[in-house]
Protein backbone atom coordinates (compact mmCIF):
# COMPACT_ATOMS: atom_id res chain seq x y z
CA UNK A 1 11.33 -4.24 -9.82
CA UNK A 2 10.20 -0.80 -8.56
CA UNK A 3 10.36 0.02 -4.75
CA UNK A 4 6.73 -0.16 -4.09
CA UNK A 5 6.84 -4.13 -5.87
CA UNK A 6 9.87 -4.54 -3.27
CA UNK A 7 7.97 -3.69 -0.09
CA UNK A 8 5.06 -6.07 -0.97
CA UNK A 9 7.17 -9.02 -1.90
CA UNK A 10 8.97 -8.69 1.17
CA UNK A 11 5.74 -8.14 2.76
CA UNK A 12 4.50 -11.52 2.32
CA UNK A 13 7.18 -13.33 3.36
CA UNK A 14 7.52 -10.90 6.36
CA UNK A 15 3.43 -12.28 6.86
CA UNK A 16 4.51 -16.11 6.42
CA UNK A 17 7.29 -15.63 9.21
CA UNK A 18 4.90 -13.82 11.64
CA UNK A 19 1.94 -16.13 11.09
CA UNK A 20 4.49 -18.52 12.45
CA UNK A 21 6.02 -16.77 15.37
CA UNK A 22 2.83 -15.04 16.61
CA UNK A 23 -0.16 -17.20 15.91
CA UNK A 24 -3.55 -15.99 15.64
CA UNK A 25 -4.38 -16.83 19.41
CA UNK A 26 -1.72 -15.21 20.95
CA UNK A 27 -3.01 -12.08 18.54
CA UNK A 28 -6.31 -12.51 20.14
CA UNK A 29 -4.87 -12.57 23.26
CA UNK A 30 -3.15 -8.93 23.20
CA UNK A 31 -5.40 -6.41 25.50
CA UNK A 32 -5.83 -4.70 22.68
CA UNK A 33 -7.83 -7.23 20.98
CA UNK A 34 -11.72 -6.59 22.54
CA UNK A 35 -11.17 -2.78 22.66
CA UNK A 36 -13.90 -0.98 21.03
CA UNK A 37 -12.09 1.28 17.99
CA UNK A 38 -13.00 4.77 17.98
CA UNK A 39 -13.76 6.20 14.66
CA UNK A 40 -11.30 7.98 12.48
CA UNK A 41 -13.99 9.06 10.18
CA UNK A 42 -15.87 10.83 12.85
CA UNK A 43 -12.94 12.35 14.15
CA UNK A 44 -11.61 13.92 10.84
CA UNK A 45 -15.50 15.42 10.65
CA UNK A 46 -15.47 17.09 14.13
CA UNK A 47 -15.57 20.70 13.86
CA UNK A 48 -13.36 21.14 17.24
CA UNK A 49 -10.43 19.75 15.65
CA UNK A 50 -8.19 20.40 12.53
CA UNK A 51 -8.49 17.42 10.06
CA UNK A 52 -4.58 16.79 10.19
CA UNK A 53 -3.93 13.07 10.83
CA UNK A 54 -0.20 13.73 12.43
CA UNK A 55 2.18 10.99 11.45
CA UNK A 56 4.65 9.46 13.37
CA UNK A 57 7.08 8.57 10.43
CA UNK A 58 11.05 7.64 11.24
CA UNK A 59 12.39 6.99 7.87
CA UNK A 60 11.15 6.68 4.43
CA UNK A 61 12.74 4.95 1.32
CA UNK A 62 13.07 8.16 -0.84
CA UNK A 63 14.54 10.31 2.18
CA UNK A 64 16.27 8.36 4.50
CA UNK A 65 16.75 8.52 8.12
CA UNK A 66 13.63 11.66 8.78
CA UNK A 67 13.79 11.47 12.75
CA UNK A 68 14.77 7.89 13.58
CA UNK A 69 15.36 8.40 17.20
CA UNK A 70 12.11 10.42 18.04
CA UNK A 71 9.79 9.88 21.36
CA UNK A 72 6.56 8.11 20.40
CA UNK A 73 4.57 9.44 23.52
CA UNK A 74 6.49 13.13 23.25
CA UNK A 75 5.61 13.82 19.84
CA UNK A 76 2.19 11.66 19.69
CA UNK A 77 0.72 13.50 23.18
CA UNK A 78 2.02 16.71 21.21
CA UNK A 79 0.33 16.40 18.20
CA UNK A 80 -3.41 15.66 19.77
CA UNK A 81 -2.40 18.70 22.34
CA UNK A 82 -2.13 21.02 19.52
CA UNK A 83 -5.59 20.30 17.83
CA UNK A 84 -4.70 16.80 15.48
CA UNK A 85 -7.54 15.22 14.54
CA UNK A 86 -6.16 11.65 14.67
CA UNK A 87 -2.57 9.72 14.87
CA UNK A 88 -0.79 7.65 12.06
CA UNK A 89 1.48 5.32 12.99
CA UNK A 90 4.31 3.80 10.35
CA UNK A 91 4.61 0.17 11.38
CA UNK A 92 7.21 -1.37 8.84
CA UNK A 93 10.48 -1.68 9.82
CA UNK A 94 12.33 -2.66 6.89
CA UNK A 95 11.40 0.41 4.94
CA UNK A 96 10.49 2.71 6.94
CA UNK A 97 11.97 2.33 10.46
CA UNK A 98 9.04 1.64 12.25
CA UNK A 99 7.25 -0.83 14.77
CA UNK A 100 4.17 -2.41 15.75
CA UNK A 101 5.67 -1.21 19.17
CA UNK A 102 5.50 2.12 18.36
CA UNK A 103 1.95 2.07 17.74
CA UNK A 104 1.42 0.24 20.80
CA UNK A 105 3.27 2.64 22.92
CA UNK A 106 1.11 5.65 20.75
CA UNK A 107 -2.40 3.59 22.15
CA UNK A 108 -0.66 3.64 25.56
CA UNK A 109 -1.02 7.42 25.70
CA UNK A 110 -4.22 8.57 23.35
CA UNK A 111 -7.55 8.17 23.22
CA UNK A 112 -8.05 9.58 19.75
CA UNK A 113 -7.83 7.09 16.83
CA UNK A 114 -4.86 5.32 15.47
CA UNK A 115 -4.33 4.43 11.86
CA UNK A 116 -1.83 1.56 11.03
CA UNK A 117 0.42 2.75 7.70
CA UNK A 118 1.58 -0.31 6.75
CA UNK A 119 1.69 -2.50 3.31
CA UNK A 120 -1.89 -4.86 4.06
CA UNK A 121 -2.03 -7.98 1.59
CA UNK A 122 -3.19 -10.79 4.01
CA UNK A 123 -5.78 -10.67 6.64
CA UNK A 124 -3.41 -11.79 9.33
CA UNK A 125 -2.65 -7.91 9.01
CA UNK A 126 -5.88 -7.03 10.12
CA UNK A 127 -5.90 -9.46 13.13
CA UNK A 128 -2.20 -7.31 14.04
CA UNK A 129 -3.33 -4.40 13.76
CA UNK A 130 -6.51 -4.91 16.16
CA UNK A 131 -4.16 -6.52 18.40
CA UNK A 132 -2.04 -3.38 18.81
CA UNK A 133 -4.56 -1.30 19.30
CA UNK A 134 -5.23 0.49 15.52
CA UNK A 135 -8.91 1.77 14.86
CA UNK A 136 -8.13 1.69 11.02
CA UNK A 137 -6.53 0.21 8.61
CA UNK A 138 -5.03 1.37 5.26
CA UNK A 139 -5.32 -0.34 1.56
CA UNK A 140 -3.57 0.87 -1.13
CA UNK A 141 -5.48 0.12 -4.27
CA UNK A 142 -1.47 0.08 -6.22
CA UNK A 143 -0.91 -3.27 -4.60
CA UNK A 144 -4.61 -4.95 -4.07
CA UNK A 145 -7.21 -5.96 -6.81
CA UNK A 146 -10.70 -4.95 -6.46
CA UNK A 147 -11.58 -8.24 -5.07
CA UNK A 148 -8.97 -8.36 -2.23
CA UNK A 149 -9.61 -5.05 -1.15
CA UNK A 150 -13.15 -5.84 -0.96
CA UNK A 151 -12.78 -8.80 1.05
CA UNK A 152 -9.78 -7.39 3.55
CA UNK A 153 -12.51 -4.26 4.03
CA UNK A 154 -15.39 -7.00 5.20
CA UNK A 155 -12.79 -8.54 7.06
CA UNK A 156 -11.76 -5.10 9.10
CA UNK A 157 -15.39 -4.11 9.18
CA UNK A 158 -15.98 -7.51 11.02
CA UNK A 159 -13.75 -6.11 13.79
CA UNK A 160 -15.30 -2.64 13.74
CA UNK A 161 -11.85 -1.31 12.41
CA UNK A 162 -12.73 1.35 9.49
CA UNK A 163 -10.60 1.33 6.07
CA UNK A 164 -8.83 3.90 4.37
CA UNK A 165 -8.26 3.17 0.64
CA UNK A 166 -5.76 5.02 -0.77
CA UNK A 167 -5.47 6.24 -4.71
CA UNK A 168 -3.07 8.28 -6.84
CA UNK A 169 -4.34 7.69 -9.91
CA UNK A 170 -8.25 7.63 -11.61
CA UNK A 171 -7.93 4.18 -12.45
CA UNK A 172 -7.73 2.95 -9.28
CA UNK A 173 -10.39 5.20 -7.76
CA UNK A 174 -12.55 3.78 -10.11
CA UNK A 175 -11.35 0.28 -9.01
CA UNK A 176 -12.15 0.81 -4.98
CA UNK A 177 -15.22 2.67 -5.15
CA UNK A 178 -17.85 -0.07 -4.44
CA UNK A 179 -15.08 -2.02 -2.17
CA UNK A 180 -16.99 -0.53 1.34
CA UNK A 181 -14.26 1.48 1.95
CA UNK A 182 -15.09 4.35 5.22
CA UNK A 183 -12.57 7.01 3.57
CA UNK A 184 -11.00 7.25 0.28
CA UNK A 185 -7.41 8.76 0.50
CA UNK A 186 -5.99 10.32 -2.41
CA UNK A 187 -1.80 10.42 -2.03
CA UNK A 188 0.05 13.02 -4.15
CA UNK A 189 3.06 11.16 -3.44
CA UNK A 190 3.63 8.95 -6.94
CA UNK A 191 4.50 5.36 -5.03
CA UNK A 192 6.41 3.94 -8.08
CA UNK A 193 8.53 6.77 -8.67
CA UNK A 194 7.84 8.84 -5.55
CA UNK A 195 7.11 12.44 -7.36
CA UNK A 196 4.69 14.52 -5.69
CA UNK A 197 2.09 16.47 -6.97
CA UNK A 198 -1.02 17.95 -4.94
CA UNK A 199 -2.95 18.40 -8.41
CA UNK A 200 -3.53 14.82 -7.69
CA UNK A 201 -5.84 15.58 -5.16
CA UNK A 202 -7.25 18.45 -7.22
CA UNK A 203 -7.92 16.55 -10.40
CA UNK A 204 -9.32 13.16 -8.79
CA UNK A 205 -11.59 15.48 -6.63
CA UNK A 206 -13.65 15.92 -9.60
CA UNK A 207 -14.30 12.11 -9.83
CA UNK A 208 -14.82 11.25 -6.37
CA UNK A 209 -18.60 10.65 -5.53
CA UNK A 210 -19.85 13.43 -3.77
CA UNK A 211 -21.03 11.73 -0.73
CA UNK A 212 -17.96 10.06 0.26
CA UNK A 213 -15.47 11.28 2.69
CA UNK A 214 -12.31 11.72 1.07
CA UNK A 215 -8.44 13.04 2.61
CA UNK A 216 -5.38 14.22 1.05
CA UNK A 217 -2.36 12.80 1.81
CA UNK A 218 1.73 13.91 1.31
CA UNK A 219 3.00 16.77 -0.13
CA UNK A 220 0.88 19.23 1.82
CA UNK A 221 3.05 21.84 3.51
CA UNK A 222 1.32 24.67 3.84
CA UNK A 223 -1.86 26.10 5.11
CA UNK A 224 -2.81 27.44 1.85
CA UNK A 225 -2.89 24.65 0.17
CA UNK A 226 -5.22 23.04 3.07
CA UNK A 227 -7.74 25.73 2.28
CA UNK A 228 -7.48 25.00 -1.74
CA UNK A 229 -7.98 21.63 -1.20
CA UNK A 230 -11.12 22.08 1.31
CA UNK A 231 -12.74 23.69 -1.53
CA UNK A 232 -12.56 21.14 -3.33
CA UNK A 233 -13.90 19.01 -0.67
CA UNK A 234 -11.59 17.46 1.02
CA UNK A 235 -11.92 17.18 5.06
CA UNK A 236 -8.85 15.43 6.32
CA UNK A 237 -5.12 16.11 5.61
CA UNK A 238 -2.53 13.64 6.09
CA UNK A 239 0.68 15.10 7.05
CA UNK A 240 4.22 13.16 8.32
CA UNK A 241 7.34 14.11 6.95
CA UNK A 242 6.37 17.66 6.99
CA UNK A 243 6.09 17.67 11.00
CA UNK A 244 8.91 14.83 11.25
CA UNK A 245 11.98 16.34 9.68
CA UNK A 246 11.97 18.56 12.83
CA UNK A 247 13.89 18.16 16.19
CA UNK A 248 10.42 18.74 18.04
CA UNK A 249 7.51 17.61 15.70
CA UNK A 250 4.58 17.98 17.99
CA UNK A 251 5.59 21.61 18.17
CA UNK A 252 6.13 22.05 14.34
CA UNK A 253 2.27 20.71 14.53
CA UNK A 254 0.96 23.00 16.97
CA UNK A 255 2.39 25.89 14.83
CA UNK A 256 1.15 24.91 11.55
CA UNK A 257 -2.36 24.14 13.46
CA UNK A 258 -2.19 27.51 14.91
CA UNK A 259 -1.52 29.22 11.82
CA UNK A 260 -4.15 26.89 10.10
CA UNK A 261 -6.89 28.11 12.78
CA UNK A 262 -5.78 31.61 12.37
CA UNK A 263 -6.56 31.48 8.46
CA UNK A 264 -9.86 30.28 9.10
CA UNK A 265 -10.82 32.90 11.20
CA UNK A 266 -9.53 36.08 8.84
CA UNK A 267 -12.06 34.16 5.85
């Protein structure tokens, strides 16, 4: 059993336990619940910010302890101050050291939107992640069929939440394209075997329908390779581990955004 087959197995049962402990009322009970999402898509296209979806990220299953003890308002306020274009928020624990709580405490202090990173199989996911205040959602096409990732994307849509469907490979592109998805994702991190590559997003660029709005994510660590992959049409960037393995990530952010902006105006 590979890592990524680990996380969803324990996963469900982690779903079966909540469902339990924190039924669906008391979910639709959270303050959260009847607040109108704000749109990460939008946000990724507006021309006053950077693209970068900043990622709070503690600890990952390849690395380790990243930056387990880190301030979620500090370095969340931080990143939107220096130009993010939206917040992602690592909610497993097991795996990856993080909370529901600490993307509750990230809604408690930003306006901008909020994308739970979690592993989705179940629906009772959705009705979390809408109770802690998330605007989107993420799918990854390694662990879903076609069919449940069409019917978990109705199901988010029904809340106004907007879905990220993430790739790494052409064969499951070609599996979530008609699945409604807002924003197609394409990871250069390898989740089996965690090997990165950024020709990942390179090569799948080429198959990606033209009119749909598509983001890189891991592996990107320099502003170069931002501007490569915005020629090949890509308009967000998703970037954690490259901010988080500092002692202040907010201002690793607002240097690499700075040096980003400053690239963009030499063209």
């Amino acid at each position: 059993m590979d890592i990524l087959e680990k996380i969803v197995e324990a996963k469900k049962k982690l779903v079966e336990k909540n469902k339990l402990l924190f039924p669906v009322k008391k979910l639709e009970g959270s303050v959260n619940f009847d607040a109108v999402p704000v749109s990460l898509s939008e946000y990724i296209q507006r021309p006053d910010k950077s693209g970068i979806i900043a990622e709070f990220k503690r600890r990952s299953p390849s690395q380790g302890d990243i930056n387990p003890h880190a301030s979620v308002e500090r370095v969340t306020l931080g990143y939107m101050r220096a130009g993010a274009s939206a917040l992602s928020v690592l909610t497993d624990q097991e795996f990856f050291g993080g909370s529901d709580e600490d993307l509750m405490e990230a809604r408690k202090f930003n306006y901008c939107p909020i994308l739970r990173k979690d592993f989705i199989v179940d629906e009772y996911q959705i009705l979390e992640a809408k109770s802690i205040g998330a605007d989107a959602i993420l799918l990854i096409a390694a662990v879903l069929t076609k069919e449940e990732m069409q019917s978990l994307t109705r199901f988010a849509h029904s809340f106004k939440l907007e879905v990220l469907v993430e790739v790494h490979d052409e064969g499951e592109l070609h599996n979530c394209l008609e699945v409604g998805a807002d924003i197609i994702g394409v990871n250069n991190r390898n989740l089996k075997t965690f090997k990165v590559d950024v020709d990942t997003s390179r090569k799948l660029a080429k198959v990606i329908p033209g009119g749909m709005l598509k983001i890189s994510e891991s592996g990107i660590d320099d502003t170069k390779v931002i501007h490569d992959l915005m020629g090949h049409g890509y308009k967000g960037f998703l970037m954690g581990q490259r901010f988080m393995e500092h002692g202040r990530p907010e201002e690793e952010c607002q240097k690499f955004i700075d040096k980003l902006k400053s690239r963009e105006n030499t063209r």
